[in-house]
C-alpha atoms as a PDB file:
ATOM      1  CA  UNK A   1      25.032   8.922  31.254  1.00  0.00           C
ATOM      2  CA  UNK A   2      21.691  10.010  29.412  1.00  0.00           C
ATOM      3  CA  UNK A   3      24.149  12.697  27.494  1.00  0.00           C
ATOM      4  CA  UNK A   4      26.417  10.031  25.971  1.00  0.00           C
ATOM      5  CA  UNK A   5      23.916   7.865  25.192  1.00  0.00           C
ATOM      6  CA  UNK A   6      21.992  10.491  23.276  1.00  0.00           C
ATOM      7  CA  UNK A   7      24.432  10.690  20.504  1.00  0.00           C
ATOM      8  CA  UNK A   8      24.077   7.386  19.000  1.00  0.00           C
ATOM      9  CA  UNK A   9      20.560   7.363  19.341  1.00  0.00           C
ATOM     10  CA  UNK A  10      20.076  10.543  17.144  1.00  0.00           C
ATOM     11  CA  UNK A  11      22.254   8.779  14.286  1.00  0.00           C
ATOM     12  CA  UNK A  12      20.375   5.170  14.419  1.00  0.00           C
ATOM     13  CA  UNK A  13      17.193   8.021  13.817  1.00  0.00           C
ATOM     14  CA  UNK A  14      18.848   9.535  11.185  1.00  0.00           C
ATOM     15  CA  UNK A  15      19.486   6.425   9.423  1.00  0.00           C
ATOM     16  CA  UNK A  16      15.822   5.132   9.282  1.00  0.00           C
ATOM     17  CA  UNK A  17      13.979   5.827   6.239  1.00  0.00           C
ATOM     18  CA  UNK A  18      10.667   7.781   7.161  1.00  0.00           C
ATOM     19  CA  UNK A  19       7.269   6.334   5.901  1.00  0.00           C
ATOM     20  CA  UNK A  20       4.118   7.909   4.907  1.00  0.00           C
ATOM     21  CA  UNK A  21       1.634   5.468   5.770  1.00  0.00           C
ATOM     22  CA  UNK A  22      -1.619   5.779   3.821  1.00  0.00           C
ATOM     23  CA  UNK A  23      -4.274   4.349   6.522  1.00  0.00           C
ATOM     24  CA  UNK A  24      -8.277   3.761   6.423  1.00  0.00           C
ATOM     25  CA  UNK A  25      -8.961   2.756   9.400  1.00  0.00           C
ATOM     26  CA  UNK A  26      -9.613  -1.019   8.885  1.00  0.00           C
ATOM     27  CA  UNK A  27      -7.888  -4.209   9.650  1.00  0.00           C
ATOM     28  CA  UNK A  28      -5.523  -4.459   6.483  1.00  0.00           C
ATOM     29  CA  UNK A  29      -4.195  -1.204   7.501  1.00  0.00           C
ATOM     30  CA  UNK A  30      -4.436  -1.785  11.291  1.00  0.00           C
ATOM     31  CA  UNK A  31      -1.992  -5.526   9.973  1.00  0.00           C
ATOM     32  CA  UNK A  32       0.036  -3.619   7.626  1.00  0.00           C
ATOM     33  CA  UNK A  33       1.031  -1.047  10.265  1.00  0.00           C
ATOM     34  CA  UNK A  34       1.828  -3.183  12.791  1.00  0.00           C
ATOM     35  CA  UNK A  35       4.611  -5.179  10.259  1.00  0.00           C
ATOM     36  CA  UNK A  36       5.861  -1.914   9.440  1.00  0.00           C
ATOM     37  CA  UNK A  37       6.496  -0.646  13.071  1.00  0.00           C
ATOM     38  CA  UNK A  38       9.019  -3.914  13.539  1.00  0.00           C
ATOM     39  CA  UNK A  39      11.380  -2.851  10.221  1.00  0.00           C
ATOM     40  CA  UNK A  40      14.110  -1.184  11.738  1.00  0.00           C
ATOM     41  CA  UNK A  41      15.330   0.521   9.128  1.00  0.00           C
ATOM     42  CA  UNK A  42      11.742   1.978   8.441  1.00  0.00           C
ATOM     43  CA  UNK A  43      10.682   4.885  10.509  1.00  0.00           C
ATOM     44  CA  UNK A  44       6.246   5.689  10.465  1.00  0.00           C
ATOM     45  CA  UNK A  45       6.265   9.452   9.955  1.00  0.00           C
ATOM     46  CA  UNK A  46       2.446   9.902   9.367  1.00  0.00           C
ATOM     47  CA  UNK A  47      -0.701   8.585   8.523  1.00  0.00           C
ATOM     48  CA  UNK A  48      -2.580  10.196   5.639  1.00  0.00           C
ATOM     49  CA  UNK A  49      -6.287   9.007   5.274  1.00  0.00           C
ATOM     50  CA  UNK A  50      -8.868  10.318   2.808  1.00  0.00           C
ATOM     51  CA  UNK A  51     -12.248  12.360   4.223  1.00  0.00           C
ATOM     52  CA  UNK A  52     -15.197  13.034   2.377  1.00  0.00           C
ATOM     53  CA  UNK A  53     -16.139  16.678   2.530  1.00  0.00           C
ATOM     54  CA  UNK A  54     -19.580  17.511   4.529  1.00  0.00           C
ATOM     55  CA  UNK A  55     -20.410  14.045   5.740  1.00  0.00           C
ATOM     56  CA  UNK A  56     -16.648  14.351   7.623  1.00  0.00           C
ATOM     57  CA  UNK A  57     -16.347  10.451   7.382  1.00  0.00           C
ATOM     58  CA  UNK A  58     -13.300   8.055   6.247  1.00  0.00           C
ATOM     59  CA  UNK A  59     -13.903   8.084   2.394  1.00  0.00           C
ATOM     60  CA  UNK A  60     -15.639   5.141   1.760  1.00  0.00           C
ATOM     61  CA  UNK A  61     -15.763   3.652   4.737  1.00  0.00           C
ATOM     62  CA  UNK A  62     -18.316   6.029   6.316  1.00  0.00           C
ATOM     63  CA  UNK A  63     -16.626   6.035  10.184  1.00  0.00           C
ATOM     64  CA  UNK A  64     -17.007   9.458  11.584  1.00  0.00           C
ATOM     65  CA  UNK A  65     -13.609  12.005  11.471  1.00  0.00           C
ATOM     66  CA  UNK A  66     -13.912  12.024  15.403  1.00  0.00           C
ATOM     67  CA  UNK A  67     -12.360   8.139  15.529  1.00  0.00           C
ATOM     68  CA  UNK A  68     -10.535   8.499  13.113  1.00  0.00           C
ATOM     69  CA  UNK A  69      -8.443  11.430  15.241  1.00  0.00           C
ATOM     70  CA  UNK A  70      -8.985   9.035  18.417  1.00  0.00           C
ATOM     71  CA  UNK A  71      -7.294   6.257  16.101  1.00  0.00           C
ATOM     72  CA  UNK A  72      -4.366   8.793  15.097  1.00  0.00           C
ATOM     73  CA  UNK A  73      -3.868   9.542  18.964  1.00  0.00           C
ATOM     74  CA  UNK A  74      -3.829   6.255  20.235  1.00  0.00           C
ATOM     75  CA  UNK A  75      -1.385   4.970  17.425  1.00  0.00           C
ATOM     76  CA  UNK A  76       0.455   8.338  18.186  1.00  0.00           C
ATOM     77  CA  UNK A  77       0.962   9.261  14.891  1.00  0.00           C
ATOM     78  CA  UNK A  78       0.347  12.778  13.205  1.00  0.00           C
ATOM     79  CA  UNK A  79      -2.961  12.720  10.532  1.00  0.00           C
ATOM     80  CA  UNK A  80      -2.437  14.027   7.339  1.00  0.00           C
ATOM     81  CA  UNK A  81      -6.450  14.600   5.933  1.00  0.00           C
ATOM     82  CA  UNK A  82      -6.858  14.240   2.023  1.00  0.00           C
ATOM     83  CA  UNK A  83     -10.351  16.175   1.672  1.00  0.00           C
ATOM     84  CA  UNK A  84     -12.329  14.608  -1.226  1.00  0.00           C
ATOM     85  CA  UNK A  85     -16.244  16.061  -2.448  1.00  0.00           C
ATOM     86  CA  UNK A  86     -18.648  13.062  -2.288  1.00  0.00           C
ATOM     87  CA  UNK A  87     -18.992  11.143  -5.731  1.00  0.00           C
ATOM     88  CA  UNK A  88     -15.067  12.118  -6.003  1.00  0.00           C
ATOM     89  CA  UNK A  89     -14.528  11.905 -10.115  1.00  0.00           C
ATOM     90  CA  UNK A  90     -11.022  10.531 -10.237  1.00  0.00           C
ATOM     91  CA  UNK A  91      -9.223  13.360 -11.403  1.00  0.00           C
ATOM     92  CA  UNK A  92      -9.937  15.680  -8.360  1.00  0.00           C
ATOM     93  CA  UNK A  93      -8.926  12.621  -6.060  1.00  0.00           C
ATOM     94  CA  UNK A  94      -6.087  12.109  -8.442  1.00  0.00           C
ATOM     95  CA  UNK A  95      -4.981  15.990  -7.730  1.00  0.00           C
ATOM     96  CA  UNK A  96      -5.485  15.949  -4.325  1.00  0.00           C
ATOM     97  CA  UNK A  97      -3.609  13.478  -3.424  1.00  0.00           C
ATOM     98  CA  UNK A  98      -0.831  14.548  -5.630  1.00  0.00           C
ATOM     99  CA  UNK A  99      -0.521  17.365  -3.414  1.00  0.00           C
ATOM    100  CA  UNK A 100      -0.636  15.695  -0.326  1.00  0.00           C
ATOM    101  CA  UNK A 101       2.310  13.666  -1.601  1.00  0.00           C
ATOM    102  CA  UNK A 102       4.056  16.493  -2.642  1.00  0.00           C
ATOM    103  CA  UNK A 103       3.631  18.259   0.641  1.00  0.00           C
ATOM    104  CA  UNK A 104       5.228  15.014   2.485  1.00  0.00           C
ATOM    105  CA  UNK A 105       8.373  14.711   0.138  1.00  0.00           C
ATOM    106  CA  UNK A 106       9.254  18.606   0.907  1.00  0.00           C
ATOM    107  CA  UNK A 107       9.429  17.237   4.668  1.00  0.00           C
ATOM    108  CA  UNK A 108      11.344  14.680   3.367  1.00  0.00           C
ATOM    109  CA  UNK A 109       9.331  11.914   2.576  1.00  0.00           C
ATOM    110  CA  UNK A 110      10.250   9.434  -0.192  1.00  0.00           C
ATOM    111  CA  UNK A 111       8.229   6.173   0.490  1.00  0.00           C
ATOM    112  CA  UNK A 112       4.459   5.278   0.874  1.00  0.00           C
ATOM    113  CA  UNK A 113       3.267   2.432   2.316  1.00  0.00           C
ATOM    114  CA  UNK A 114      -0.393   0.745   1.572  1.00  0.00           C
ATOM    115  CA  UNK A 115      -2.150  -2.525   2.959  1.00  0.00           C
ATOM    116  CA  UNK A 116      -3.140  -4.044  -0.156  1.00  0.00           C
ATOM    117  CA  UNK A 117      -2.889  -7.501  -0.288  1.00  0.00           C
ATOM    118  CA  UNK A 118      -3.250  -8.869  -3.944  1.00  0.00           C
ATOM    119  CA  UNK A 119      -5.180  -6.166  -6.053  1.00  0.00           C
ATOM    120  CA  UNK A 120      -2.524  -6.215  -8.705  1.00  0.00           C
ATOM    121  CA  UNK A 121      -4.069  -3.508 -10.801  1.00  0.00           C
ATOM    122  CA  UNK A 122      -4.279  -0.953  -7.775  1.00  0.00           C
ATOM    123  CA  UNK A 123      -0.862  -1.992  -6.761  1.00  0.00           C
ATOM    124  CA  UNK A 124       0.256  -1.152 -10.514  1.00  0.00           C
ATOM    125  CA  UNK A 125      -1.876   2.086 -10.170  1.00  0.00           C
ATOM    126  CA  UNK A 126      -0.171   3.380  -7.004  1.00  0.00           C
ATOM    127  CA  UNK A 127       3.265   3.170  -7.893  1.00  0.00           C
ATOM    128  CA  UNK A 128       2.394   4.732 -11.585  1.00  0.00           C
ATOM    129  CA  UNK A 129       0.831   8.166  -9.718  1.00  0.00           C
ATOM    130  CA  UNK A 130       3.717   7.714  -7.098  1.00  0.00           C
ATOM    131  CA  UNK A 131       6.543   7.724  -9.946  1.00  0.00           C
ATOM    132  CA  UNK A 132       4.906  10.937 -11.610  1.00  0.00           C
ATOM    133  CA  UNK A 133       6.322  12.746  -7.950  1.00  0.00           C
ATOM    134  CA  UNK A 134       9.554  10.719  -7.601  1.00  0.00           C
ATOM    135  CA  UNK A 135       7.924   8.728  -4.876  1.00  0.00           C
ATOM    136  CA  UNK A 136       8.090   4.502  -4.167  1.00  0.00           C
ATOM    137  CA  UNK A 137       5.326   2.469  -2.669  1.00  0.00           C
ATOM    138  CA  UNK A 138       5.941  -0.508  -0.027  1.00  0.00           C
ATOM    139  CA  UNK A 139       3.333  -2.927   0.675  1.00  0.00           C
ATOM    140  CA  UNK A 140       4.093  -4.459   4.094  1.00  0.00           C
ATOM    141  CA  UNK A 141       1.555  -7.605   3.643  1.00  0.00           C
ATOM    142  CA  UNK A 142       1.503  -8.126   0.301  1.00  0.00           C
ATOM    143  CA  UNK A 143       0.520 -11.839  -1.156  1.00  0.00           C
ATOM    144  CA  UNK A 144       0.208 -12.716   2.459  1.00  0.00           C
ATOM    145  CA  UNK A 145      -2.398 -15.472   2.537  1.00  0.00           C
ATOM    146  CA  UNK A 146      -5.933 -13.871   3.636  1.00  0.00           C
ATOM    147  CA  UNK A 147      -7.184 -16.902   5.472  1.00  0.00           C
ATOM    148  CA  UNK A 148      -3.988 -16.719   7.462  1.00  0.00           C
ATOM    149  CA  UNK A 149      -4.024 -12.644   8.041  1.00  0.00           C
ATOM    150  CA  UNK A 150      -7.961 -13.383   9.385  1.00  0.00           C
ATOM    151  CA  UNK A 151      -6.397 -16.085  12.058  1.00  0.00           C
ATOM    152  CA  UNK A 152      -3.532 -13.639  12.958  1.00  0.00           C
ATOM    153  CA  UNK A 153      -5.625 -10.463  13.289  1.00  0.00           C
ATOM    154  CA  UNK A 154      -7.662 -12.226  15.914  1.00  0.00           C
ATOM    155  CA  UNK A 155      -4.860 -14.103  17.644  1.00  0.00           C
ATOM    156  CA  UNK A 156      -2.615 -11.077  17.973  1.00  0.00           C
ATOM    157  CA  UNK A 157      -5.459  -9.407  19.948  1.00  0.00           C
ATOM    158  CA  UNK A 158      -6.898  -6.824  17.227  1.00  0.00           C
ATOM    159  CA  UNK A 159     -10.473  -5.458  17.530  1.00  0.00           C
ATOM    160  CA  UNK A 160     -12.882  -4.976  14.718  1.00  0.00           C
ATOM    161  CA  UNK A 161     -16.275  -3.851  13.770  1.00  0.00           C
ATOM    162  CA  UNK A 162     -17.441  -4.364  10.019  1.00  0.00           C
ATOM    163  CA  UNK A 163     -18.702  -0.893   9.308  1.00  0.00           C
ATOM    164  CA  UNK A 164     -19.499  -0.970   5.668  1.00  0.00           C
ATOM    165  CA  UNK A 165     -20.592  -4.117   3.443  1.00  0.00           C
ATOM    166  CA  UNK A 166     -21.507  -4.125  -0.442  1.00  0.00           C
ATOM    167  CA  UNK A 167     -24.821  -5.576  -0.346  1.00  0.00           C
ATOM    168  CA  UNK A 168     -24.306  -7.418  -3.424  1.00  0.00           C
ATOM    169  CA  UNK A 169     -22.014  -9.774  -1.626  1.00  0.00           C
ATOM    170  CA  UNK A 170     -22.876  -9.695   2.185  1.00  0.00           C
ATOM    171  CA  UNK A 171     -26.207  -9.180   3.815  1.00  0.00           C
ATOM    172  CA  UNK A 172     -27.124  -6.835   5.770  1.00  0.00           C
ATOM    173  CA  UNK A 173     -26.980  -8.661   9.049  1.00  0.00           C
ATOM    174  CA  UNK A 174     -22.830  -8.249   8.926  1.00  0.00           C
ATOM    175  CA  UNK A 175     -22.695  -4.728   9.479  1.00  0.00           C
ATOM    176  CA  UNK A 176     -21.791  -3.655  12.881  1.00  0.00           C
ATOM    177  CA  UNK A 177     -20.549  -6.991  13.457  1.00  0.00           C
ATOM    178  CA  UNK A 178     -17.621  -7.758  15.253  1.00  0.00           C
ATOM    179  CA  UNK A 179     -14.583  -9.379  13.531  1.00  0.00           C
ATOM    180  CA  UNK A 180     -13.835 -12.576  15.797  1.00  0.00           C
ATOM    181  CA  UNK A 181     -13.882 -16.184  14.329  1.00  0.00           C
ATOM    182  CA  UNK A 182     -17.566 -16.297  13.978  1.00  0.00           C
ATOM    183  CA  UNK A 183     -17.327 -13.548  11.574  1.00  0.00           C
ATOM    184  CA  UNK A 184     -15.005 -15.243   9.432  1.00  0.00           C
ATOM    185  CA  UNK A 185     -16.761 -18.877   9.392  1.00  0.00           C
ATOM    186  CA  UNK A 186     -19.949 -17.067   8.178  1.00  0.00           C
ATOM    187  CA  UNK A 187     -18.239 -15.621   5.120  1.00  0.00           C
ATOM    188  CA  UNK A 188     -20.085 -17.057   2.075  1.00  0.00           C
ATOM    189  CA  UNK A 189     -17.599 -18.901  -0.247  1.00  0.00           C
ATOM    190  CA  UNK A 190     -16.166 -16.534  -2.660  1.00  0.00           C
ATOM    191  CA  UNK A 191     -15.903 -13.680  -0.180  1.00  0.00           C
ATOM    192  CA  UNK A 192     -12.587 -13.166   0.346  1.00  0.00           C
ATOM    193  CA  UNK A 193     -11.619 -13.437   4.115  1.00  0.00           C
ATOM    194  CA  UNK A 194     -10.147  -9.942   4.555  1.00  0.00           C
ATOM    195  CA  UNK A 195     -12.632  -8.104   2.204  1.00  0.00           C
ATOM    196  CA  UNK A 196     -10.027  -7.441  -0.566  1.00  0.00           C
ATOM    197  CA  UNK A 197     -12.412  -7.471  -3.271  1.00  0.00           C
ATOM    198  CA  UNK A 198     -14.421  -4.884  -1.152  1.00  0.00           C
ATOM    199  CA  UNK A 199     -16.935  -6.898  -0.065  1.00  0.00           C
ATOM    200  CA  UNK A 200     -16.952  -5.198   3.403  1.00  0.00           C
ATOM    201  CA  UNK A 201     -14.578  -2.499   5.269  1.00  0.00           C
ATOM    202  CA  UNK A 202     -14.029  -1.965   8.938  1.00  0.00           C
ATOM    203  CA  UNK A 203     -12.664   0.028  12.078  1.00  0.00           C
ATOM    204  CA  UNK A 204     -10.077  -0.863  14.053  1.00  0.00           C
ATOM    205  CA  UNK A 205     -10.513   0.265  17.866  1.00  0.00           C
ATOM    206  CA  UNK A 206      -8.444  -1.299  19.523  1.00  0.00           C
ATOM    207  CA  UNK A 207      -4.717  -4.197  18.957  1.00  0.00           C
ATOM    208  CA  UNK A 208      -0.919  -3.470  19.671  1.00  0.00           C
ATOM    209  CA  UNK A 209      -0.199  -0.740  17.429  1.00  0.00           C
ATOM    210  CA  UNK A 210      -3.228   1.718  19.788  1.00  0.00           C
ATOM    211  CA  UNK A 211      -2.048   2.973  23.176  1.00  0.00           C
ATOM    212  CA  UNK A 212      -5.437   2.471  24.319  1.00  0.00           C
ATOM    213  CA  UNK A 213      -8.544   1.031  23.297  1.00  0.00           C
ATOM    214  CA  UNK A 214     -11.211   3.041  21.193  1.00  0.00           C
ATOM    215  CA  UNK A 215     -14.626   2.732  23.210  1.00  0.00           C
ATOM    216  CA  UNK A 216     -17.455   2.733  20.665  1.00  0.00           C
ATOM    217  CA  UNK A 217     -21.032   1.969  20.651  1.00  0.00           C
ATOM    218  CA  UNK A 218     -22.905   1.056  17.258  1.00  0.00           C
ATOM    219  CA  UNK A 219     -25.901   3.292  16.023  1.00  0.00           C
ATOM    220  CA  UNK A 220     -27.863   2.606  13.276  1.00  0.00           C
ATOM    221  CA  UNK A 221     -27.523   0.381   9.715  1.00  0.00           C
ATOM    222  CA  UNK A 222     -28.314   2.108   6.569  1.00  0.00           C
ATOM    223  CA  UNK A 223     -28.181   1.162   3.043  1.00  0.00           C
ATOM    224  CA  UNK A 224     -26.711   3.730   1.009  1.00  0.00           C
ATOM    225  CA  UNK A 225     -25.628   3.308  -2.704  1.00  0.00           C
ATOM    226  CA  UNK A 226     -25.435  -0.065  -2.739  1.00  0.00           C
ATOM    227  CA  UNK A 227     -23.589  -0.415   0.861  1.00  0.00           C
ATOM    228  CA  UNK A 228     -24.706  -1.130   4.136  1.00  0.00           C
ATOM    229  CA  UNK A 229     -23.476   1.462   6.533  1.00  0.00           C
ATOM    230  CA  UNK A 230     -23.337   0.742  10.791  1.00  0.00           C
ATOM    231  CA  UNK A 231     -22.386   4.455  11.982  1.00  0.00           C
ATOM    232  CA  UNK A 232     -19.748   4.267  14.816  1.00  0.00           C
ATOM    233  CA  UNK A 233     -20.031   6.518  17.957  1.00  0.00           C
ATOM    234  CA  UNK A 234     -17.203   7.070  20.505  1.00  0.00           C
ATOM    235  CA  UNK A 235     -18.519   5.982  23.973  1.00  0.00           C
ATOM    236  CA  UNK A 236     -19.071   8.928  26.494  1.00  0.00           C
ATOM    237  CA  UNK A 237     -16.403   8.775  29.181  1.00  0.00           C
END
């Protein structure tokens, strides 16, 4: 029985277009992902997700490399690492990820998907650097009300910490917070709800799309170029 049924298994694979997903380890991503996962004719192949050369953190987002593997595992996805110098000038990220990209459509990858929400510009920017390789961009939540997302990432059962906040629009008493609905009430007006002006970034550790939860502990806050930073540790088993 497990024989015959094999067969038309392998074609409904073969018939699923497979998905780079470009992921930072915060809630947009952890939202986009999770739409993505219930397209059936879409197939997740990867996760690619920049890293900032001898700090070893997310780019931007400062979480450590270590969760960001324990995030790959418990999705169960294989990590493709885009390694950028600090202060990346825009034509070295530019170049790198053009190889990355290039490196994914030679294992027969044609699509890229992104959790922007309403950053028309970057939206515009993406598919432009896409088209140069022959590539297309998706964007699984896009013009989704933010307000709404907020309610939804809570209700569906994510988990959140706010790891990095731009001190010019938050202070410093969000980072390491978690993301629950007290987060979200104390949002001064004119931050958006789901930080898509980039008035704060998270990490995801645990929600649907992980096998298991991510056990972290918070460390210390630091202000660094403008940003508060909370540094993320995995909990000792």
């Amino acid at each position: 029985m497990r024989a015959a049924s094999a067969a038309p298994l392998e074609k409904m694979a073969q018939k699923t277009e497979p998905v780079l997903f470009c992921w930072s380890g915060g809630k947009d991503s952890a939202m986009a992902l999770n739409v993505l996962r219930q397209q059936k004719e879409l197939r997740v192949a990867a996760l690619l997700t920049t890293v900032t050369e001898g700090y070893e953190r997310i780019s931007m987002h400062g979480v450590r490399r270590s969760l960001l593997l324990r995030q790959a595992h418990a999705i169960g996805l294989p990590l493709q690492e885009v390694r950028i110098p600090p202060q990346c000038v825009n034509p070295v990220y530019e170049v790198r990820m053009r190889d990355a990209m290039l490196a994914q459509k030679a294992a027969g990858v044609c699509c890229v998907a992104f959790g922007d929400i309403f950053l028309q510009d970057l939206r515009e920017y993406r598919e432009r650097n896409l088209a140069l390789v022959e590539m297309s961009a998706i964007f699984p939540i896009w013009k989704r009300d933010t307000r709404a997302l907020a309610r939804e990432f809570c209700a569906m059962g994510f988990r959140a910490v706010a790891v990095c906040i731009d001190s010019k629009k938050l202070s410093r008493e969000f980072a390491g917070r978690e993301l629950d609905e007290s987060f979200f009430s104390d949002l001064p007006a004119g931050v958006d709800p789901c930080g898509e002006n980039g008035e704060f970034h998270t990490f995801v550790y645990d929600g649907p799309i992980f096998s298991d939860a991510i056990a972290v502990e918070r460390g210390e806050v630091v202000e660094r170029d403008g940003f508060y930073f909370c540094d993320l540790k995995e909990k000792a088993r």
